[in-house]
N, C-alpha and C. Protein backbone atom coordinates (compact mmCIF):
# COMPACT_ATOMS: atom_id res chain seq x y z
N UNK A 1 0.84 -1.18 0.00
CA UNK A 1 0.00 0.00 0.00
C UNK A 1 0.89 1.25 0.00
N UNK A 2 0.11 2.42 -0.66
CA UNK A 2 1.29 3.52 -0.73
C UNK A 2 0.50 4.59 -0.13
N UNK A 3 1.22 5.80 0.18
CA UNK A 3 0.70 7.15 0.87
C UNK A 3 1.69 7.71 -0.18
N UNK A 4 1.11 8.32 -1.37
CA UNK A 4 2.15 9.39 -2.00
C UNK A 4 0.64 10.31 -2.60
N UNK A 5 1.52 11.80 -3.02
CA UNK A 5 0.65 12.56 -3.16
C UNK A 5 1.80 13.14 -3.98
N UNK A 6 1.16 13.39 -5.90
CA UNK A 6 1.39 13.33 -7.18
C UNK A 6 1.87 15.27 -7.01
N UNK A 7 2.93 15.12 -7.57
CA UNK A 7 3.35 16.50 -8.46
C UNK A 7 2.81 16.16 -9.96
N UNK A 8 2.01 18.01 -9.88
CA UNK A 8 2.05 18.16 -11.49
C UNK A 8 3.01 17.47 -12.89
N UNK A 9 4.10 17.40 -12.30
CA UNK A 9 5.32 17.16 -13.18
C UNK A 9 4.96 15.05 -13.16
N UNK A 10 4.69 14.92 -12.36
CA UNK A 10 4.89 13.35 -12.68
C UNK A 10 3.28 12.98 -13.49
N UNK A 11 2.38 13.63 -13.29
CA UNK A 11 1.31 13.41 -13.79
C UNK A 11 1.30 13.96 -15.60
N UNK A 12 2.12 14.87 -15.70
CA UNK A 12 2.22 15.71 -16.99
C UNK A 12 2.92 14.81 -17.72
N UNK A 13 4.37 13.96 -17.18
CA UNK A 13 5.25 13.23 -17.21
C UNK A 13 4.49 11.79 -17.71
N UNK A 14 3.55 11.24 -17.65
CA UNK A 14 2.79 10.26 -17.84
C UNK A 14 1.87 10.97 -18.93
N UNK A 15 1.32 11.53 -18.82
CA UNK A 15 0.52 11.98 -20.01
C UNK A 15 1.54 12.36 -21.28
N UNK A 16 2.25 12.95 -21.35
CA UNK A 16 3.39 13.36 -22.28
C UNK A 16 4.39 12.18 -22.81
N UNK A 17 3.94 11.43 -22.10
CA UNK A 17 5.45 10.28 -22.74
C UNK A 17 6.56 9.96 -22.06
N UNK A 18 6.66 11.21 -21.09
CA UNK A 18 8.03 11.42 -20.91
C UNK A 18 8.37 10.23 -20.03
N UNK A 19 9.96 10.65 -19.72
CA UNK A 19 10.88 9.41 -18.96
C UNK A 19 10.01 9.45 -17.12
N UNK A 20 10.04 8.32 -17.10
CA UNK A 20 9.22 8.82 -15.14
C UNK A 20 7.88 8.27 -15.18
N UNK A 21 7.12 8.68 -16.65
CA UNK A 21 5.86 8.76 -16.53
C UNK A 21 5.17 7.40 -16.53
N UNK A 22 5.92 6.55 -16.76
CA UNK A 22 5.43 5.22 -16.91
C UNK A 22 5.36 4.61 -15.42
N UNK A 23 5.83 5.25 -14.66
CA UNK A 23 5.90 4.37 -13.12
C UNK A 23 4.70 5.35 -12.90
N UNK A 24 3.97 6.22 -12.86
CA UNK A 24 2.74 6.90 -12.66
C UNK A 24 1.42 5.95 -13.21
N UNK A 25 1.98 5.75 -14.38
CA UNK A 25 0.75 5.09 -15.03
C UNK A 25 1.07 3.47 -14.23
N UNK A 26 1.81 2.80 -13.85
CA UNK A 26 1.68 1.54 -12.95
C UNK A 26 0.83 2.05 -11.65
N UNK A 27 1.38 3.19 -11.01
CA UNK A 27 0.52 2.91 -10.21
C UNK A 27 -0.96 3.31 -9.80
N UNK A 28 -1.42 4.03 -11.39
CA UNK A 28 -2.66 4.28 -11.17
C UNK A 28 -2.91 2.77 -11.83
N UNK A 29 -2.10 2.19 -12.46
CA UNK A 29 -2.79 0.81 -12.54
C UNK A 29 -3.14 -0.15 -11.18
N UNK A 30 -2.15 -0.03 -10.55
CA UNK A 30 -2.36 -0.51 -9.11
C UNK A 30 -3.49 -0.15 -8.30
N UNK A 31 -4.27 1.33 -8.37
CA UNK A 31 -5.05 1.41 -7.35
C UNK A 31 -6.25 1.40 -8.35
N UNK A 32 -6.42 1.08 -9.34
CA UNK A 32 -7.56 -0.01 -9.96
C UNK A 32 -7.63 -1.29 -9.89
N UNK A 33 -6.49 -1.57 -9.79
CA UNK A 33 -6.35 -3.00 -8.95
C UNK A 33 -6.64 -3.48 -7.21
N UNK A 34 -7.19 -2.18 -7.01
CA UNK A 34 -6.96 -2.04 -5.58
C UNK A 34 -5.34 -2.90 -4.78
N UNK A 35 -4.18 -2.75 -5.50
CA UNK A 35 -3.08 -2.71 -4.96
C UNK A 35 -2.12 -1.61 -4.28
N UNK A 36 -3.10 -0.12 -4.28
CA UNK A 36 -2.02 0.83 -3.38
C UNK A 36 -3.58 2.11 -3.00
N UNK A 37 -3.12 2.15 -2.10
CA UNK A 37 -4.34 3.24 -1.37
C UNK A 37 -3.67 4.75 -1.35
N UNK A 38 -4.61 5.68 -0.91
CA UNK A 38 -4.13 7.05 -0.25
C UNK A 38 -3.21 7.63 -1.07
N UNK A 39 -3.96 7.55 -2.55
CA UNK A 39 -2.72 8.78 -3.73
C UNK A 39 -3.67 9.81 -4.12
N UNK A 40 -3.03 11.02 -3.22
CA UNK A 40 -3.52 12.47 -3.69
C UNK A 40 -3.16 13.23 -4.44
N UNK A 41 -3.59 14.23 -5.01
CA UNK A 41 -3.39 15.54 -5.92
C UNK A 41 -3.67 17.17 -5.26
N UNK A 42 -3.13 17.86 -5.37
CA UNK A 42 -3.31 18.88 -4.72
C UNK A 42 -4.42 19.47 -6.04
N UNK A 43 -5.50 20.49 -5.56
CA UNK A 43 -6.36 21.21 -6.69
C UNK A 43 -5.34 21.65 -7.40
N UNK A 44 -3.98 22.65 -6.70
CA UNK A 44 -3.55 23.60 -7.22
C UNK A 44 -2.33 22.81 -8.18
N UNK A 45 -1.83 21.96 -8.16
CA UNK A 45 -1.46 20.64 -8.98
C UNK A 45 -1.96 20.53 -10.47
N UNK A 46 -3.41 20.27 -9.92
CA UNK A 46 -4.49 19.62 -10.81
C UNK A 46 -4.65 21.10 -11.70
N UNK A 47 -4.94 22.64 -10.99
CA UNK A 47 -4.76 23.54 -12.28
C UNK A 47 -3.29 23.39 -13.11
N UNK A 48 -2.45 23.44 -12.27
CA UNK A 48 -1.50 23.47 -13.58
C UNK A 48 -1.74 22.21 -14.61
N UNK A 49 -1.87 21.02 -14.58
CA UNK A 49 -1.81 20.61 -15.23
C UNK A 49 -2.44 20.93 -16.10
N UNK A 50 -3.59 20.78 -16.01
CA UNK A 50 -4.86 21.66 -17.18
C UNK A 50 -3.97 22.59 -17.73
N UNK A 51 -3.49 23.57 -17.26
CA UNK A 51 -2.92 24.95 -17.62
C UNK A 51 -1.91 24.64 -18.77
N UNK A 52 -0.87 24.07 -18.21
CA UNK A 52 0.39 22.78 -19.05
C UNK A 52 -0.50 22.84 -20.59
N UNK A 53 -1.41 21.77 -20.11
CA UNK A 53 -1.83 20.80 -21.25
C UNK A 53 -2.70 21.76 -22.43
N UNK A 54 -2.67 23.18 -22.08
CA UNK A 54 -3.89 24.14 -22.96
C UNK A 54 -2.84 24.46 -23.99
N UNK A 55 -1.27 24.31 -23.53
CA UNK A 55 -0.12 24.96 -24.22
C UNK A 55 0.20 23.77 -25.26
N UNK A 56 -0.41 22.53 -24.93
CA UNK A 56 0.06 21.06 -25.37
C UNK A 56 -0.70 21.01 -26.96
N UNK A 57 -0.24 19.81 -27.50
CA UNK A 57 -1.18 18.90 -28.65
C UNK A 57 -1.60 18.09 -28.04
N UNK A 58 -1.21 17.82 -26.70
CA UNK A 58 -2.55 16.51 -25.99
C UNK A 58 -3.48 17.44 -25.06
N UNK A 59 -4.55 18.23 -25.38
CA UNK A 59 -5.27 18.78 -24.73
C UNK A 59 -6.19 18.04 -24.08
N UNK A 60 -6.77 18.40 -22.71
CA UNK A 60 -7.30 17.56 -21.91
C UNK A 60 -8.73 18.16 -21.79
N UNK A 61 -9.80 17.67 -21.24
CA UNK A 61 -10.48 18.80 -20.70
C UNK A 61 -10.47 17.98 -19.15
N UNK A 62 -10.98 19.19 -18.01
CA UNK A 62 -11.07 18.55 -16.85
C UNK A 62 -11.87 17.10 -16.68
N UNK A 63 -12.80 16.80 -17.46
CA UNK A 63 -13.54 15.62 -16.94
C UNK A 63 -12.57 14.48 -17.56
N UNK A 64 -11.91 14.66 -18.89
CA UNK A 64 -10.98 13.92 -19.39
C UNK A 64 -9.65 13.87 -18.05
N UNK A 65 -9.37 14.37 -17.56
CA UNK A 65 -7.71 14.48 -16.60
C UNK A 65 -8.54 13.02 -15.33
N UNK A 66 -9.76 13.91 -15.11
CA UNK A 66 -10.38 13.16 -13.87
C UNK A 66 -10.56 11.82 -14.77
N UNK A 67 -11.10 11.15 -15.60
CA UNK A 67 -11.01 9.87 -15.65
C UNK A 67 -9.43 9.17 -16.00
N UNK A 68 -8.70 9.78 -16.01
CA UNK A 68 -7.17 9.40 -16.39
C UNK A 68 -6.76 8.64 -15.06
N UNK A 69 -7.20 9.93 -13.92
CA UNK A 69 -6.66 10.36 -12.43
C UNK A 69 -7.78 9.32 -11.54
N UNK A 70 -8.42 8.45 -12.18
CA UNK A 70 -9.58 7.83 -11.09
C UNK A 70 -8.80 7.46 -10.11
N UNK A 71 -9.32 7.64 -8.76
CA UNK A 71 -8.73 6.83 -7.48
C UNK A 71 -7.92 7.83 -7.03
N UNK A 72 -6.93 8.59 -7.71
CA UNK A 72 -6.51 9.75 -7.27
C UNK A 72 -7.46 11.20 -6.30
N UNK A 73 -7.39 10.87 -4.92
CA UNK A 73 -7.62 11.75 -4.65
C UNK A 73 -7.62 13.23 -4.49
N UNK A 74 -8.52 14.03 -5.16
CA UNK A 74 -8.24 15.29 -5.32
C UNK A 74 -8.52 16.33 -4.03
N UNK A 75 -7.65 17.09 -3.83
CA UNK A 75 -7.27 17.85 -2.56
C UNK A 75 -7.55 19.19 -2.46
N UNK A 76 -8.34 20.17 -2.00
CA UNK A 76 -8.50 21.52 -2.35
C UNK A 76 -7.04 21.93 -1.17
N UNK A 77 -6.66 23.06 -1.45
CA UNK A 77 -5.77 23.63 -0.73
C UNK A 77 -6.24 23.88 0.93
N UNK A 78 -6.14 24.09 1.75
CA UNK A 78 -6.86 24.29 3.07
C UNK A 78 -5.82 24.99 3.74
N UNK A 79 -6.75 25.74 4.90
CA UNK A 79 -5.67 26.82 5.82
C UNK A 79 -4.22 25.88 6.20
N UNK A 80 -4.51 24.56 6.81
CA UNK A 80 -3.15 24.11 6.79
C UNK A 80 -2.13 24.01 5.68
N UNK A 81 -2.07 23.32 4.95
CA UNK A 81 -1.87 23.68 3.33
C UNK A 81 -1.16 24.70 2.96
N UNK A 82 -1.85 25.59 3.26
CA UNK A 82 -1.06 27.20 2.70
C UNK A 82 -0.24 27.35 3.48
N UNK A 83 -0.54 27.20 5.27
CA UNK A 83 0.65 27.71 5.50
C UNK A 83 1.80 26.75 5.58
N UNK A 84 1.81 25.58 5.69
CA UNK A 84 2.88 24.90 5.16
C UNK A 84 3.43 25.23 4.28
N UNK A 85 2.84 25.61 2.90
CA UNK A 85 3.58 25.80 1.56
C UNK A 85 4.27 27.03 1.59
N UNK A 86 3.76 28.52 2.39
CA UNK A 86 3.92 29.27 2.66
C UNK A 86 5.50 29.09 3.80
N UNK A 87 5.39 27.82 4.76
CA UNK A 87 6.73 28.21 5.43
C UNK A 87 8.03 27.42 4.86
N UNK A 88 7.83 26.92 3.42
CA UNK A 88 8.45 26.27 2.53
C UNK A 88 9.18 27.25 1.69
N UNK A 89 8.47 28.31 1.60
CA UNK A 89 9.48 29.37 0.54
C UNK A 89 10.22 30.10 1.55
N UNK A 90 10.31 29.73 2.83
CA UNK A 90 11.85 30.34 3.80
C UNK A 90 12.72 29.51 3.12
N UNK A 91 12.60 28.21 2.82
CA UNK A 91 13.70 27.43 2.99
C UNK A 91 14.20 27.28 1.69
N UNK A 92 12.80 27.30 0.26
CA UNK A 92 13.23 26.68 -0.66
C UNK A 92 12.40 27.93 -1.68
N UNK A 93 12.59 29.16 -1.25
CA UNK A 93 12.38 30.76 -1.98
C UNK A 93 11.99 30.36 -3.77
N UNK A 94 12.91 29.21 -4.45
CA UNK A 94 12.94 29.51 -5.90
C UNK A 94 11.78 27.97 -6.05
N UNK A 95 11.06 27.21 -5.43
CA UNK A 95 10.08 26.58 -5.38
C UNK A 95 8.89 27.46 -5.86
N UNK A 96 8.11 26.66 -7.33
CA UNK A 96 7.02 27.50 -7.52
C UNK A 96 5.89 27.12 -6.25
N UNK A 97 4.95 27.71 -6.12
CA UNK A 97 3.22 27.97 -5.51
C UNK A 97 3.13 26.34 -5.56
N UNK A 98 3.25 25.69 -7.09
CA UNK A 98 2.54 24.60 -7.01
C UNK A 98 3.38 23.62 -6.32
N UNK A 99 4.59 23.35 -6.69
CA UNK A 99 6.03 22.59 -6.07
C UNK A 99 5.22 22.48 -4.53
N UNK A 100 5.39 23.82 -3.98
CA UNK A 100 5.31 23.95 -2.16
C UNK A 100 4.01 23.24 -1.72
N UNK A 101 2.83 23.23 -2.89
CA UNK A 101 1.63 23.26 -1.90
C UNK A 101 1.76 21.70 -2.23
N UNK A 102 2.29 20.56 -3.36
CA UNK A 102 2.43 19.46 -3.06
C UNK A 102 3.63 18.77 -2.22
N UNK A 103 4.08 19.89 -2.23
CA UNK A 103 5.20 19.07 -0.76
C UNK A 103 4.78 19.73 0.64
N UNK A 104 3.98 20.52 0.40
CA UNK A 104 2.90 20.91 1.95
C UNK A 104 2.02 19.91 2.50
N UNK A 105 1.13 19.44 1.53
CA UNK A 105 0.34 18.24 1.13
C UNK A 105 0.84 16.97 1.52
N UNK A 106 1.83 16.27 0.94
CA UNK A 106 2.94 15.16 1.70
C UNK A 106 3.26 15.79 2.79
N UNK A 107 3.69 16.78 3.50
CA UNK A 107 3.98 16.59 4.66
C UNK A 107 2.84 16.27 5.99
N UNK A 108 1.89 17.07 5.23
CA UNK A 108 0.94 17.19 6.45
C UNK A 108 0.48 15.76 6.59
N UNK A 109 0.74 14.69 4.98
CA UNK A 109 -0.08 13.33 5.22
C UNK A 109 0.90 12.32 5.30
N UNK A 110 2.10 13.11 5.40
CA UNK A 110 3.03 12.01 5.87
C UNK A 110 3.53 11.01 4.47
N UNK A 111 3.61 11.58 3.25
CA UNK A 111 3.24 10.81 2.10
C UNK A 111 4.50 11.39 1.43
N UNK A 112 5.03 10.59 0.19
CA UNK A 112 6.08 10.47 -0.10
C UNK A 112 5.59 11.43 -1.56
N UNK A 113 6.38 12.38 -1.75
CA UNK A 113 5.85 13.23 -3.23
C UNK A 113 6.38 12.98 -4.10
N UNK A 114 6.00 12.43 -5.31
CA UNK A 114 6.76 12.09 -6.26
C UNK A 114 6.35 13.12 -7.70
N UNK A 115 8.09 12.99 -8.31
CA UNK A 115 8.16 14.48 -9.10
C UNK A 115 8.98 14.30 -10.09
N UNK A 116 9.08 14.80 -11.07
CA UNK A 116 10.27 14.66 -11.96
C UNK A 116 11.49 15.83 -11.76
N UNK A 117 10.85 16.95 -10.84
CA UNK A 117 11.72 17.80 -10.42
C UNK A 117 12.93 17.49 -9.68
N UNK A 118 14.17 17.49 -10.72
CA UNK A 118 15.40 17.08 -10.23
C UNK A 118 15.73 18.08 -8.80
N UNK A 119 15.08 19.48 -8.64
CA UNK A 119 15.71 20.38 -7.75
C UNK A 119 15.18 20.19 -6.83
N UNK A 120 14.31 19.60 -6.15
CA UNK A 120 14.16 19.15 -5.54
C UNK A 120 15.04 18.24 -4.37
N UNK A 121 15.18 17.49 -5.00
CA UNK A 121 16.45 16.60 -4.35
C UNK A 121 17.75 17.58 -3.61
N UNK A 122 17.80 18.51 -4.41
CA UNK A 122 18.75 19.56 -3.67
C UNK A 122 18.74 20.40 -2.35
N UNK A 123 17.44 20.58 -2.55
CA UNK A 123 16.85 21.20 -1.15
C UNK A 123 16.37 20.23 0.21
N UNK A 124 17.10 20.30 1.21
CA UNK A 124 16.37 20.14 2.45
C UNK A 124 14.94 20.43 2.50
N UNK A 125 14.31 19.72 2.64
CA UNK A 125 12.43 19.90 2.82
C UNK A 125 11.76 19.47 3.73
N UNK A 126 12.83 18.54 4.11
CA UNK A 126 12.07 17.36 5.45
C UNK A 126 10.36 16.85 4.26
N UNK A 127 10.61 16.09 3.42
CA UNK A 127 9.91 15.50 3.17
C UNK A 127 10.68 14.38 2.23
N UNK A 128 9.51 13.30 2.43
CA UNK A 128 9.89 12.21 1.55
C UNK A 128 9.49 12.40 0.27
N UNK A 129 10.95 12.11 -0.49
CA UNK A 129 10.24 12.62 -2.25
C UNK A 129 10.80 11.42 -3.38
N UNK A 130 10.20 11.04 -4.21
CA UNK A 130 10.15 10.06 -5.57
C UNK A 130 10.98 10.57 -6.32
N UNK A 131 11.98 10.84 -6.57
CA UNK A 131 12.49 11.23 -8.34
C UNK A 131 12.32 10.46 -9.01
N UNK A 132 10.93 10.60 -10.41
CA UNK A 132 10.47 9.49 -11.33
C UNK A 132 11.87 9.69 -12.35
N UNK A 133 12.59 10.88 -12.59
CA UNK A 133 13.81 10.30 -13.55
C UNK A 133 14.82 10.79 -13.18
């Protein structure tokens, strides 16, 4: 069973082709299999991607992302949330809005964030994080 909660980048990363994205698409195969529980998305995640994909040739619409994302729980931002993500740009200033509020998100649930964001790995975060490549 898993506790991870999806960066934009690994979800975009699976839709796009890219390198990473194929361990995304296993494990949304898994929790149709009911083989892994408790995988979230932050809302503010879930806009960029949309946002991403308007710039793309694989255009999505939201009800299209949501049947991609079944089982993926979707997360609105909440007062805790913000300010987590909010005491994330002391530490890690060049982290976008969306970066912080899914590694705000894993922290508060204790969940491992998985990302294709290599810079990540560079920064101290006190969180557990995936590099899909």
């Amino acid at each position: 069973m898993s506790n991870i909660v999806l960066d934009s980048s690994a979800v975009l990363a699976m839709i796009l082709k890219e390198p990473g994205g194929d361990r995304v698409e296993a494990l949304l195969d898994a929790i149709l299999q009911g083989r892994s529980n408790e995988v979230a998305i932050s809302s503010a995640n879930w806009c960029e991607i949309l946002t991403r994909l308007q710039r793309s040739p694989v255009f999505l619409t939201p009800e299209e992302l949501a049947g991609i994302l079944g089982g993926v729980e979707l997360l609105p931002l909440d007062r805790a949330g913000a300010e987590r993500a909010a005491q994330l740009s002391l530490t890690a200033p060049h982290l976008s809005l969306g970066d912080r509020v899914c590694l705000a998100l894993a922290s508060l649930r204790g969940a491992t964030a998985w990302t294709t964001d290599k810079l990540w790995s560079k920064v101290k975060l006190g969180v557990r994080i995936e590099l899909l490549r």
